[in-house]
PDB file of N, CA and C in Angstrom:
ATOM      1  N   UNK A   1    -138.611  11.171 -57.528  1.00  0.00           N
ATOM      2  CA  UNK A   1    -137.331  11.524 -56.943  1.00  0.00           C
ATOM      3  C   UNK A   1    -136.257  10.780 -57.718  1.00  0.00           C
ATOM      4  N   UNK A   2    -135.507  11.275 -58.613  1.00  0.00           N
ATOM      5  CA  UNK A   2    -134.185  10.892 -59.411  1.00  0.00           C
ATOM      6  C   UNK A   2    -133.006  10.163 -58.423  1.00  0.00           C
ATOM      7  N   UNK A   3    -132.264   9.764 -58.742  1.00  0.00           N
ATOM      8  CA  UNK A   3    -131.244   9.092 -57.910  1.00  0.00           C
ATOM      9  C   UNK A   3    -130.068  10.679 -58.179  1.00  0.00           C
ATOM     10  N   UNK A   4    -130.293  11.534 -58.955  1.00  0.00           N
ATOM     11  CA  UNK A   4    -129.084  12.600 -58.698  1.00  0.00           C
ATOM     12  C   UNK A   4    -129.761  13.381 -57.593  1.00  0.00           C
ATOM     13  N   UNK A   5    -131.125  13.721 -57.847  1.00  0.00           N
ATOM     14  CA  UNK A   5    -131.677  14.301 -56.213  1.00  0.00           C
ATOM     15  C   UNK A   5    -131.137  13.680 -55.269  1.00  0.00           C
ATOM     16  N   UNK A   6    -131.366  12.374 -54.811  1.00  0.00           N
ATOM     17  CA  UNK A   6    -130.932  12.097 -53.631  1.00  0.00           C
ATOM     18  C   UNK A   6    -129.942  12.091 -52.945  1.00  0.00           C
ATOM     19  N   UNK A   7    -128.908  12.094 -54.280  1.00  0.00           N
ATOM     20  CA  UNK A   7    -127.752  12.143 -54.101  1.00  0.00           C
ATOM     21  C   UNK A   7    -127.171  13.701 -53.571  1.00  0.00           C
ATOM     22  N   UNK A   8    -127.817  14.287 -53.819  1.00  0.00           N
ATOM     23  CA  UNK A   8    -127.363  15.705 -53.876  1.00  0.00           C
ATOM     24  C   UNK A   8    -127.861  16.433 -52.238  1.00  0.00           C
ATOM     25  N   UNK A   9    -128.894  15.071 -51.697  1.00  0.00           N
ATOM     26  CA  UNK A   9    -129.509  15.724 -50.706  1.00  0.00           C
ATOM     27  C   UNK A   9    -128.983  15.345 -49.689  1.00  0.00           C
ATOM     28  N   UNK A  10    -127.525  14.492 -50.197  1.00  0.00           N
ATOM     29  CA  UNK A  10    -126.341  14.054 -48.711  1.00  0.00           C
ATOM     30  C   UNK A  10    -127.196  13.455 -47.735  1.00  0.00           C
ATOM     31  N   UNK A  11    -128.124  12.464 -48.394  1.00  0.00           N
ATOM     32  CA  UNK A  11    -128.869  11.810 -47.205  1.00  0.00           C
ATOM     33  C   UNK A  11    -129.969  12.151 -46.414  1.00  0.00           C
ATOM     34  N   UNK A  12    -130.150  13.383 -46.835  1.00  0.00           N
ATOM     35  CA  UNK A  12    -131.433  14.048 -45.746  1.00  0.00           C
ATOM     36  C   UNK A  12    -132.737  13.621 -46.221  1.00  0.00           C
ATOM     37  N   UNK A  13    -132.499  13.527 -47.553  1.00  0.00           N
ATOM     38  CA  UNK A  13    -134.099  12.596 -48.355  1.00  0.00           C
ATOM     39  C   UNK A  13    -134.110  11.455 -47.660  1.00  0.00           C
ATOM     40  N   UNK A  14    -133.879  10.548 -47.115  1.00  0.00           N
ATOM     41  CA  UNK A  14    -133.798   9.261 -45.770  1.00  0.00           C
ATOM     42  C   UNK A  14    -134.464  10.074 -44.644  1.00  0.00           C
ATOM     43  N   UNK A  15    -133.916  11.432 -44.361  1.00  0.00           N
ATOM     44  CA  UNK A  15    -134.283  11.581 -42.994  1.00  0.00           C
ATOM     45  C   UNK A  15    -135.809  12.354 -43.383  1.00  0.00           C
ATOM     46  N   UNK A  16    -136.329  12.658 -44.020  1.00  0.00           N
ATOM     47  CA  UNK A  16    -137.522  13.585 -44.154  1.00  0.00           C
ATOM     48  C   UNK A  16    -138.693  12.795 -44.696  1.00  0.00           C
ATOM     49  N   UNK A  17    -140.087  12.417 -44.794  1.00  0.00           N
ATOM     50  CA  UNK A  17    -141.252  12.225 -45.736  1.00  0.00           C
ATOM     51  C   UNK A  17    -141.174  12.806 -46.626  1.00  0.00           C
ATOM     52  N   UNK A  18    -140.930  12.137 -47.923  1.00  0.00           N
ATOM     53  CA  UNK A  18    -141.741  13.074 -49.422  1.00  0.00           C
ATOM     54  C   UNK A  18    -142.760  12.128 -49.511  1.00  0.00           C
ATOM     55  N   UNK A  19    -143.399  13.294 -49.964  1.00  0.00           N
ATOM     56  CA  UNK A  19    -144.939  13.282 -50.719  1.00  0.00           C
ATOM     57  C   UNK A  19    -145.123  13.565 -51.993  1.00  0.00           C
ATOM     58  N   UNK A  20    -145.692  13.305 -52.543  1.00  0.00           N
ATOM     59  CA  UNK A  20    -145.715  13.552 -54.188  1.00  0.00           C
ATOM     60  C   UNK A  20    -147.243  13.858 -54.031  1.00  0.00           C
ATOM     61  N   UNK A  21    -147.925  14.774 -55.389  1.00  0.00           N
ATOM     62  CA  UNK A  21    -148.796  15.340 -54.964  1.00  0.00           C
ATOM     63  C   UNK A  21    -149.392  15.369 -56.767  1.00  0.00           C
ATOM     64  N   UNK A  22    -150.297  14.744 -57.090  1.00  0.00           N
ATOM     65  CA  UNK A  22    -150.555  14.755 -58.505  1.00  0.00           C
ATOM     66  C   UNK A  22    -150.838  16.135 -59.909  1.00  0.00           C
ATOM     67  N   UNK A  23    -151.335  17.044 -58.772  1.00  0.00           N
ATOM     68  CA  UNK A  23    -152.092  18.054 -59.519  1.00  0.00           C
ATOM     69  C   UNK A  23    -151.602  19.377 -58.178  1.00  0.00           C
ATOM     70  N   UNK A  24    -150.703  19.927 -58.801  1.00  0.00           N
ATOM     71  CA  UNK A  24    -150.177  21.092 -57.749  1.00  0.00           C
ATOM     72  C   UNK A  24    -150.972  22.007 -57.210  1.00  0.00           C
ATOM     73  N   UNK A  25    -151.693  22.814 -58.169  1.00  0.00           N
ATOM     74  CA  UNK A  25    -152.750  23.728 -58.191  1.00  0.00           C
ATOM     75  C   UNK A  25    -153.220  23.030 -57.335  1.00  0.00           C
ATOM     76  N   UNK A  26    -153.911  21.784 -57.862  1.00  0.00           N
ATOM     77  CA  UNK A  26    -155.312  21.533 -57.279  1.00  0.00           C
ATOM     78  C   UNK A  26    -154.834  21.775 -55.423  1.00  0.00           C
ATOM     79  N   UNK A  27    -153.698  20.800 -55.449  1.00  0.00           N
ATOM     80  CA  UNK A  27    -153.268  20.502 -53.977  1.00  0.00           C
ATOM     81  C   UNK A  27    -153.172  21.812 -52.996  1.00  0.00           C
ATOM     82  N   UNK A  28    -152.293  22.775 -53.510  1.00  0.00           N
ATOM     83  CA  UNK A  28    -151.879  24.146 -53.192  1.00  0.00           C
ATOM     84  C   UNK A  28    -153.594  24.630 -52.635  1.00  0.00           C
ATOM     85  N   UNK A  29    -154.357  24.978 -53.842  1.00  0.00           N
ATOM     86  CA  UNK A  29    -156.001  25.688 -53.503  1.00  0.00           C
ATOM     87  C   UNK A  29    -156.785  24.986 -51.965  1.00  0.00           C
ATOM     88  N   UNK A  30    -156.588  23.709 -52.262  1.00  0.00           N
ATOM     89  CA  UNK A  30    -157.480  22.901 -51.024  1.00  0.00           C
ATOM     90  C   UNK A  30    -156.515  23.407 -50.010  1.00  0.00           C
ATOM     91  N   UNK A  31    -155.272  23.283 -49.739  1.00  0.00           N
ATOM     92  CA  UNK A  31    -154.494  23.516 -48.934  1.00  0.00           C
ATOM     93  C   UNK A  31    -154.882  24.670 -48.159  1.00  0.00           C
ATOM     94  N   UNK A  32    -154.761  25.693 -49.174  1.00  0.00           N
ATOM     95  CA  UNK A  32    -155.251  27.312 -48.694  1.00  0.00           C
ATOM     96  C   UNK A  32    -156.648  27.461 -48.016  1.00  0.00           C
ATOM     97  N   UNK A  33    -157.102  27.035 -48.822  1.00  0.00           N
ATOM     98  CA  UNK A  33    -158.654  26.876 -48.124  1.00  0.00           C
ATOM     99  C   UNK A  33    -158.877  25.920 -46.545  1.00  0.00           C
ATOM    100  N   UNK A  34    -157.917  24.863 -46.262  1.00  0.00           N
ATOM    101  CA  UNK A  34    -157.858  24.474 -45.114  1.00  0.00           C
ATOM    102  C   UNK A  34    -156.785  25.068 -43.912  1.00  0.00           C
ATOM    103  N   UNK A  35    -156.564  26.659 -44.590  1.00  0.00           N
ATOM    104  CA  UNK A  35    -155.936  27.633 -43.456  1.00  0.00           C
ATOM    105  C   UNK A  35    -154.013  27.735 -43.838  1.00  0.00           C
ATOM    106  N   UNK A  36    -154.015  26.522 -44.853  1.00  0.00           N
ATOM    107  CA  UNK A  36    -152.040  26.834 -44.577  1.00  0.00           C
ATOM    108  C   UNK A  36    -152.059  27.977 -45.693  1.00  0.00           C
ATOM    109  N   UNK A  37    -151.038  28.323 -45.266  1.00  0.00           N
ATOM    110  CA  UNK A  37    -150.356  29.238 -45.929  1.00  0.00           C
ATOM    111  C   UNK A  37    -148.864  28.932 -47.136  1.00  0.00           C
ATOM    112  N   UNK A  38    -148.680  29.289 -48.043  1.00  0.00           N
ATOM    113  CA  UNK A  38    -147.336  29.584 -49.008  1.00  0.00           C
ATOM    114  C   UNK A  38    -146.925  30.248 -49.131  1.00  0.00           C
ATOM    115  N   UNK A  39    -145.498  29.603 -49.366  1.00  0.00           N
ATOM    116  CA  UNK A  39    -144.475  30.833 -49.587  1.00  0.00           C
ATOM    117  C   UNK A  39    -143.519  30.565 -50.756  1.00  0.00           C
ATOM    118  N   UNK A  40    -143.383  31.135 -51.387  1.00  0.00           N
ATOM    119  CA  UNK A  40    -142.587  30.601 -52.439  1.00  0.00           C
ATOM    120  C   UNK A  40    -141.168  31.827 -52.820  1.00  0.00           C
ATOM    121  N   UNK A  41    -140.316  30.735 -52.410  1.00  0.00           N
ATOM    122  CA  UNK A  41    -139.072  31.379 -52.192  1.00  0.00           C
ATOM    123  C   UNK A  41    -138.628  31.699 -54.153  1.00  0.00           C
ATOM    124  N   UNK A  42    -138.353  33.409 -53.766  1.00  0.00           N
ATOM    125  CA  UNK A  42    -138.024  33.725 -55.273  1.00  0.00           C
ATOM    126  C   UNK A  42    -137.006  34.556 -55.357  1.00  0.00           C
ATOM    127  N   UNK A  43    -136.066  34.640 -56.477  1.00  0.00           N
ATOM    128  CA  UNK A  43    -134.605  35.149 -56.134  1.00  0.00           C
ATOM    129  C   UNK A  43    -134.634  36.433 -56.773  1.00  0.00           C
ATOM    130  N   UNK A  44    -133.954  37.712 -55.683  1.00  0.00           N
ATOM    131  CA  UNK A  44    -133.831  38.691 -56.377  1.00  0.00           C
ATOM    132  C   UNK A  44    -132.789  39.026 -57.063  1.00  0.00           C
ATOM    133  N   UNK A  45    -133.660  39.928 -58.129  1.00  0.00           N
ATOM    134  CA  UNK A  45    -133.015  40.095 -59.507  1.00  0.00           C
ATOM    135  C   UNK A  45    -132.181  41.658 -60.041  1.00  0.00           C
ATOM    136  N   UNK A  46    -131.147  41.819 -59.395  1.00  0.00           N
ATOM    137  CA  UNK A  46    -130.759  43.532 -59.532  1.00  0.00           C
ATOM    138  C   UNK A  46    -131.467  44.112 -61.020  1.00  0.00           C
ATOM    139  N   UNK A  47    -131.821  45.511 -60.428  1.00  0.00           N
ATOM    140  CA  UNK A  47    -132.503  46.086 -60.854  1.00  0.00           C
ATOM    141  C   UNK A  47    -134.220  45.757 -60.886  1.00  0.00           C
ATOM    142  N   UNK A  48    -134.235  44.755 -60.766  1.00  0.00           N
ATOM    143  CA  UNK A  48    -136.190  44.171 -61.047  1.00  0.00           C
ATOM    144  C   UNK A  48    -136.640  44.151 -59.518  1.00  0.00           C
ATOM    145  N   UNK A  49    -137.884  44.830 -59.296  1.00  0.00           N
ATOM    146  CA  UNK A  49    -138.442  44.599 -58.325  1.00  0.00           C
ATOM    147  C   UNK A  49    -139.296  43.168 -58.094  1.00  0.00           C
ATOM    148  N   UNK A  50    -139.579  43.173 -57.354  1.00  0.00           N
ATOM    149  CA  UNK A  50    -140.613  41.523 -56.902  1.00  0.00           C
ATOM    150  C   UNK A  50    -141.949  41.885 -56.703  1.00  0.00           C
ATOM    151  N   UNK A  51    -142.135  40.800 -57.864  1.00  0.00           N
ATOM    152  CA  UNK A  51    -143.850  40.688 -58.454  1.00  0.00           C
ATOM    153  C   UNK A  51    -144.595  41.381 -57.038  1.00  0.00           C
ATOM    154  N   UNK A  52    -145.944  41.938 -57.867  1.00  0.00           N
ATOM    155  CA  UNK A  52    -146.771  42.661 -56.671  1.00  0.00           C
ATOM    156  C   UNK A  52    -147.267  42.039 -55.371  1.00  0.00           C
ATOM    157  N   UNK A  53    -147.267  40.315 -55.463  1.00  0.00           N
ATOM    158  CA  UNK A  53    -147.877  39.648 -54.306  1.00  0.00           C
ATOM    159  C   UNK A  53    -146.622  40.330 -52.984  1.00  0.00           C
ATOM    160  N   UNK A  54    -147.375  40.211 -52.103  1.00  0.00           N
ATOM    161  CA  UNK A  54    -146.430  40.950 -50.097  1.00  0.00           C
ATOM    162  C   UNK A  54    -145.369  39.788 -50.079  1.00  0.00           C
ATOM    163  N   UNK A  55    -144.196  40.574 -49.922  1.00  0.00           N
ATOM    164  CA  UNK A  55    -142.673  40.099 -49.865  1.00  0.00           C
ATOM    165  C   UNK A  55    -142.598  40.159 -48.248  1.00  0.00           C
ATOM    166  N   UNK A  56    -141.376  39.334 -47.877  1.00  0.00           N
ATOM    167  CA  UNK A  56    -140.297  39.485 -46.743  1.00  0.00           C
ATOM    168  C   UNK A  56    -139.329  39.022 -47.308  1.00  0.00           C
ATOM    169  N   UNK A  57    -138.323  39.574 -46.749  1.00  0.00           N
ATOM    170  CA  UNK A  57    -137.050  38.800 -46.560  1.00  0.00           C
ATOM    171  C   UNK A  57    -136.989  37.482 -45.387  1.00  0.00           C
ATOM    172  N   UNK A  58    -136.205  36.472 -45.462  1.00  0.00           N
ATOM    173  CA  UNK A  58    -135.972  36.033 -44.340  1.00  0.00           C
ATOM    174  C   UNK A  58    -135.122  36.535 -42.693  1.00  0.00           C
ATOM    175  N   UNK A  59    -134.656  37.316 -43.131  1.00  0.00           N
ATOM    176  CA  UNK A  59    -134.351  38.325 -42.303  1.00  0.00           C
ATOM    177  C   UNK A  59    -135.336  39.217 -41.175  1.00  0.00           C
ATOM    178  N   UNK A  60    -136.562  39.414 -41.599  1.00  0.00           N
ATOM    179  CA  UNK A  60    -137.170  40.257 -41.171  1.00  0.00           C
ATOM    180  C   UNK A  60    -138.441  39.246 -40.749  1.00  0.00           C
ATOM    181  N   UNK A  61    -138.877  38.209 -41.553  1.00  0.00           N
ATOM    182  CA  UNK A  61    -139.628  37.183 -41.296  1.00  0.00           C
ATOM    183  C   UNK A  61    -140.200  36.432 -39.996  1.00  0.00           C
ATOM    184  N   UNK A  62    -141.031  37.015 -38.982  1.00  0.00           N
ATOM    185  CA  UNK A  62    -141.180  36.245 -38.034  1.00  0.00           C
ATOM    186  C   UNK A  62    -141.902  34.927 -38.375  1.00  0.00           C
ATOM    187  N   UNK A  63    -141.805  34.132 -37.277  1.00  0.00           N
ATOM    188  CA  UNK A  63    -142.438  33.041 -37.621  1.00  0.00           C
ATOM    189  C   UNK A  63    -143.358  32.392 -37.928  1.00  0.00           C
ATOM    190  N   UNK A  64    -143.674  32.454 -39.329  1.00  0.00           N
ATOM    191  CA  UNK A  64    -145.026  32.082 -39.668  1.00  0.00           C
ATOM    192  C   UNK A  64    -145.566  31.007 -39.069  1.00  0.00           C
ATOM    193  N   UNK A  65    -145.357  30.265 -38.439  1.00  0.00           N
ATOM    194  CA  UNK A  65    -145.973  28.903 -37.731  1.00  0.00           C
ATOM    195  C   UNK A  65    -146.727  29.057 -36.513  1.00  0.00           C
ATOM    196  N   UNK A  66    -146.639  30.668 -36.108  1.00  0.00           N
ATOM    197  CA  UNK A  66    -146.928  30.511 -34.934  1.00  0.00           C
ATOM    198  C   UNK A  66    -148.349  31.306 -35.236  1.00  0.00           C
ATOM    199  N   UNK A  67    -149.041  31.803 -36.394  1.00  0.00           N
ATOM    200  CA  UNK A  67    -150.276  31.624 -36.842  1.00  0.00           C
ATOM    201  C   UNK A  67    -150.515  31.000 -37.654  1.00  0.00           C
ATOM    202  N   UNK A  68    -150.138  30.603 -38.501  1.00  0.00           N
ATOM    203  CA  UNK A  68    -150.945  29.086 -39.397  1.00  0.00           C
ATOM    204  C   UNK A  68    -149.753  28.206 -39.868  1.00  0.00           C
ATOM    205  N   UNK A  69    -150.276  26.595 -40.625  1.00  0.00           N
ATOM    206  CA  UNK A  69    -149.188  26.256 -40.769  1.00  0.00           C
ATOM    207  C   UNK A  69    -148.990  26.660 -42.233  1.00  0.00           C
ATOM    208  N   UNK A  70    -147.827  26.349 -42.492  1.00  0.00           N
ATOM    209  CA  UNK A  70    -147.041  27.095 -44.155  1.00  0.00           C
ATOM    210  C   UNK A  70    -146.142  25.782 -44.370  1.00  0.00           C
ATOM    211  N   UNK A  71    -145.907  26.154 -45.583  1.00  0.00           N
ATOM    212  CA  UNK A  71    -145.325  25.237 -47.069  1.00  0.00           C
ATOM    213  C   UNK A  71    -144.012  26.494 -47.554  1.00  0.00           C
ATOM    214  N   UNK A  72    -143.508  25.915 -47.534  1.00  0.00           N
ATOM    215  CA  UNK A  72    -142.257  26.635 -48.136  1.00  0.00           C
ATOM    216  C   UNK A  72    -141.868  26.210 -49.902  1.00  0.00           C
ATOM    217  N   UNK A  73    -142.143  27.140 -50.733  1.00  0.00           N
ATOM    218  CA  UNK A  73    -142.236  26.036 -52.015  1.00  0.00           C
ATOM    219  C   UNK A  73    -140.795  26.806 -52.747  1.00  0.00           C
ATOM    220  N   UNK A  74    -139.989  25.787 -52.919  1.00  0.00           N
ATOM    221  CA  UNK A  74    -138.466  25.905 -53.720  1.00  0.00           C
ATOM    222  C   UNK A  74    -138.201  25.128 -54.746  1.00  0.00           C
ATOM    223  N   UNK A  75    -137.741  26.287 -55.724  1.00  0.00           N
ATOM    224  CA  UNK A  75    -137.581  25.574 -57.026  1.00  0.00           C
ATOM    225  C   UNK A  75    -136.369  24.973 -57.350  1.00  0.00           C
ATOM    226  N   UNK A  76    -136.467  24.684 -58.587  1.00  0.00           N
ATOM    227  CA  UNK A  76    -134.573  24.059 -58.789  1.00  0.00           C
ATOM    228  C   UNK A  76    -133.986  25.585 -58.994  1.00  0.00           C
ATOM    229  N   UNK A  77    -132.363  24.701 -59.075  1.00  0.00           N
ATOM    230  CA  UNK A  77    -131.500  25.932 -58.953  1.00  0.00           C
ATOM    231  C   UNK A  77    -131.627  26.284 -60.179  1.00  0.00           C
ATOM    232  N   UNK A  78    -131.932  25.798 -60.998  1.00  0.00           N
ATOM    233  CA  UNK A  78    -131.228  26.842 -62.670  1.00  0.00           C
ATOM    234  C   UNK A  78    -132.452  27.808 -62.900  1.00  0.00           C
ATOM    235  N   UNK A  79    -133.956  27.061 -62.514  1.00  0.00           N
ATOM    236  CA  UNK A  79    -134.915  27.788 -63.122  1.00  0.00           C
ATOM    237  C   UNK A  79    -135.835  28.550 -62.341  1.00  0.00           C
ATOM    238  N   UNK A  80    -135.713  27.772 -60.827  1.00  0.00           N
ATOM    239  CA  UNK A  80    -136.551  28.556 -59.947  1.00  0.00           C
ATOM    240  C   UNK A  80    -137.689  27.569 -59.726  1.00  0.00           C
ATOM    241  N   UNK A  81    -138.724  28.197 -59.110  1.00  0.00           N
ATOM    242  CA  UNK A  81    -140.371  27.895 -59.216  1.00  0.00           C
ATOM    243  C   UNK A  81    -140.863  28.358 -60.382  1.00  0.00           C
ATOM    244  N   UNK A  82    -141.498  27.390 -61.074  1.00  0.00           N
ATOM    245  CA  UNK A  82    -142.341  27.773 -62.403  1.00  0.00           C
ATOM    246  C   UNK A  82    -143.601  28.901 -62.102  1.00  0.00           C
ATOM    247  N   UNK A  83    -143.530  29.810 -62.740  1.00  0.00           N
ATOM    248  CA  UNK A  83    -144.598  30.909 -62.343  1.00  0.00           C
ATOM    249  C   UNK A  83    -146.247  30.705 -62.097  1.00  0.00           C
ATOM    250  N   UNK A  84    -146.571  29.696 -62.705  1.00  0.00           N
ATOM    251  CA  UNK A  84    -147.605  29.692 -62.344  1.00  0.00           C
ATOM    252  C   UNK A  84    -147.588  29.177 -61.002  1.00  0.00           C
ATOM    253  N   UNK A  85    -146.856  27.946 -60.485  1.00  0.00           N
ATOM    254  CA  UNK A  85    -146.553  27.878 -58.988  1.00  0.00           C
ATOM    255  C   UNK A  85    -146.258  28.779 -58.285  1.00  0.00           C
ATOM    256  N   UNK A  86    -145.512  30.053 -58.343  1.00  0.00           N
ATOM    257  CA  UNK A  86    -145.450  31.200 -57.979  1.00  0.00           C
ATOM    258  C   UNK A  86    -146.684  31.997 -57.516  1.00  0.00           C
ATOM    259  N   UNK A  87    -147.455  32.272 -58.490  1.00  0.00           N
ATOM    260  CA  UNK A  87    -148.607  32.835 -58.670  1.00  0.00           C
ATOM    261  C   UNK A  87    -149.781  32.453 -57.468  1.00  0.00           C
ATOM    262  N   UNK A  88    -149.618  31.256 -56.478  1.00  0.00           N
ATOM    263  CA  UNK A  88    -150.182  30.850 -56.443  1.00  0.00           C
ATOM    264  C   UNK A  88    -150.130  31.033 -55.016  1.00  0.00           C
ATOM    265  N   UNK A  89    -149.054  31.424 -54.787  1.00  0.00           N
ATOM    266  CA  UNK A  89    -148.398  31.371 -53.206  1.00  0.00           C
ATOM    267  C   UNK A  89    -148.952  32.618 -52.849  1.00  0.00           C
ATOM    268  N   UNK A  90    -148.784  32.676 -51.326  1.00  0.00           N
ATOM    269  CA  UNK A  90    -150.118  33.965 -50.285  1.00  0.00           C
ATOM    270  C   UNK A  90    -148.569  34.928 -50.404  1.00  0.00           C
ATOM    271  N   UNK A  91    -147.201  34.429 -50.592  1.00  0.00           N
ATOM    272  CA  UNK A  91    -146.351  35.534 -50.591  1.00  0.00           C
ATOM    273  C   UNK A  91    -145.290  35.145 -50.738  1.00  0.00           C
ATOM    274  N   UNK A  92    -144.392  36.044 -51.230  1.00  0.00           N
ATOM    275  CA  UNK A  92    -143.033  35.466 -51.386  1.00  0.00           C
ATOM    276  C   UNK A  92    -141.950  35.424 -50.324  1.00  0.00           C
ATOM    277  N   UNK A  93    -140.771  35.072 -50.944  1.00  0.00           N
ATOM    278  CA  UNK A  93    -139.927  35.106 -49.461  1.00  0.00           C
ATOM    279  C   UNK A  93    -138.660  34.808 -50.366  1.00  0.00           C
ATOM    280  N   UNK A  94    -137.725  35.833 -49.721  1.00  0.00           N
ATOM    281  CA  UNK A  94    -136.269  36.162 -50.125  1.00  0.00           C
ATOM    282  C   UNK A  94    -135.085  36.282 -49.184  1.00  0.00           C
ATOM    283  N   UNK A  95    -133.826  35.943 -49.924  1.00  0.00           N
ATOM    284  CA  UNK A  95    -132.657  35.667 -49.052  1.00  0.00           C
ATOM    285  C   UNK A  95    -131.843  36.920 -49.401  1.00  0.00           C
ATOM    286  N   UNK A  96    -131.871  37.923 -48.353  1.00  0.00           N
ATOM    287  CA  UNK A  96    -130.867  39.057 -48.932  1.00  0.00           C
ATOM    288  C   UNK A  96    -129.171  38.535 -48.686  1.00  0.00           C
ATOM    289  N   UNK A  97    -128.564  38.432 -49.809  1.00  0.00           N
ATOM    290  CA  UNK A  97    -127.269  38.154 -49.457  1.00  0.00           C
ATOM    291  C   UNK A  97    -126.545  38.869 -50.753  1.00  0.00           C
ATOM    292  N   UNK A  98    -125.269  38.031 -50.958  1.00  0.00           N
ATOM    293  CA  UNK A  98    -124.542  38.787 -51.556  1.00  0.00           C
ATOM    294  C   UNK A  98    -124.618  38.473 -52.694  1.00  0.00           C
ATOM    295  N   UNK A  99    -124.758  39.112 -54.159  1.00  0.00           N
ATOM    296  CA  UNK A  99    -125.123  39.743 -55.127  1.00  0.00           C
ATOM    297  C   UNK A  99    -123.742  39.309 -55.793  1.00  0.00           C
ATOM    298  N   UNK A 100    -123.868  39.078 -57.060  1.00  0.00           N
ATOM    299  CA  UNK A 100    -122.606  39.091 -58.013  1.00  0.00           C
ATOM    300  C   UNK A 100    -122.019  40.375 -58.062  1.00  0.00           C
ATOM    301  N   UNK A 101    -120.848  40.256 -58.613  1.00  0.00           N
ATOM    302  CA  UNK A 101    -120.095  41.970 -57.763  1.00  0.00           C
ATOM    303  C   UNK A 101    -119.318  42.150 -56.645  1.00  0.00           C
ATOM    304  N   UNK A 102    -120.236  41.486 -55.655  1.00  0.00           N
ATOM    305  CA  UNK A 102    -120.320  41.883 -54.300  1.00  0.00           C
ATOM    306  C   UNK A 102    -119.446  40.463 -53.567  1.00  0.00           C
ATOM    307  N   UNK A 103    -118.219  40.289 -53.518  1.00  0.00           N
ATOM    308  CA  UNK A 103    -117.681  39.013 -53.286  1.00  0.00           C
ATOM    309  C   UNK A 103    -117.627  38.516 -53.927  1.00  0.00           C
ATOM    310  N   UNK A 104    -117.787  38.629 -55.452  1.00  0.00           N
ATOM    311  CA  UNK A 104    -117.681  37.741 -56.738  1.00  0.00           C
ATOM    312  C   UNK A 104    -118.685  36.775 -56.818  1.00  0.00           C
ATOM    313  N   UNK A 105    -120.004  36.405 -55.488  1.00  0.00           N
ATOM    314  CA  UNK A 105    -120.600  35.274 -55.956  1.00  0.00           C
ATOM    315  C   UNK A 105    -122.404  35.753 -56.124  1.00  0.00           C
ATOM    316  N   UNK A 106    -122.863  35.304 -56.667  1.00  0.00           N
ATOM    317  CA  UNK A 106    -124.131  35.497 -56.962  1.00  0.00           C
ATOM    318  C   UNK A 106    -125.221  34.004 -56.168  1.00  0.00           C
ATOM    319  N   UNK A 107    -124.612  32.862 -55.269  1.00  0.00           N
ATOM    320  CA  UNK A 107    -125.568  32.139 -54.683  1.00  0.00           C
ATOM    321  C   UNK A 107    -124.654  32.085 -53.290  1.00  0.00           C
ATOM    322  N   UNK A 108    -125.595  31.632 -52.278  1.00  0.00           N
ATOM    323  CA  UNK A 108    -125.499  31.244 -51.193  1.00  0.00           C
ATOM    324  C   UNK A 108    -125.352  29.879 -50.525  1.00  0.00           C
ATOM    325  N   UNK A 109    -125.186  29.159 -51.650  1.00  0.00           N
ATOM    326  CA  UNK A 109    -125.106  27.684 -51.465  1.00  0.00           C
ATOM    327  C   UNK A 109    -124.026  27.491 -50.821  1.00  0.00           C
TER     328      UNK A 109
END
């Protein structure tokens, strides 16, 4: 954890547990296999559809917690989740909002 992360996290890195986790894969596979579930939040791309793994929006998303527990996996802002971390997740999960064009902004931050 960098001191510009924390900084950026207005304090909430104080209020939460991180964990650091040596070998992602490895962690992610055992994980799955002991019932949780992933999700790996991925941004849509006008015109490109989203990779073949089963999508929701958050919009439409009921609550996954209330059959297994889940991991929400988010990447940085410039690059995302690295694909093979992607790859890896039981499904994705997307924020329909407003689109460059569309209000002039392309994030939701």
């Amino acid at each position: 954890m960098t001191t510009a992360a924390l900084k950026a996290s207005a304090g909430a890195a104080e209020m939460l547990p991180i964990l650091s986790v040596h070998d992602t894969g490895k962690f992610i596979r055992a994980s799955q296999k002991n019932g949780w579930r992933f999700y790996a939040a991925v941004p849509l791309q006008a015109g490109l559809e989203l990779p073949t793994k089963p999508s929701c929006s958050l919009a439409t998303l009921d609550s996954p917690l209330q059959t297994n527990a889940c991991i929400a996996m988010l990447g940085g802002e410039g690059t995302g989740l690295w694909k093979d971390i992607q790859h890896k997740a039981d499904r994705f999960v997307t924020i329909h909002g407003p689109r460059a064009g569309q209000a002039g902004v392309d994030s939701l931050n």
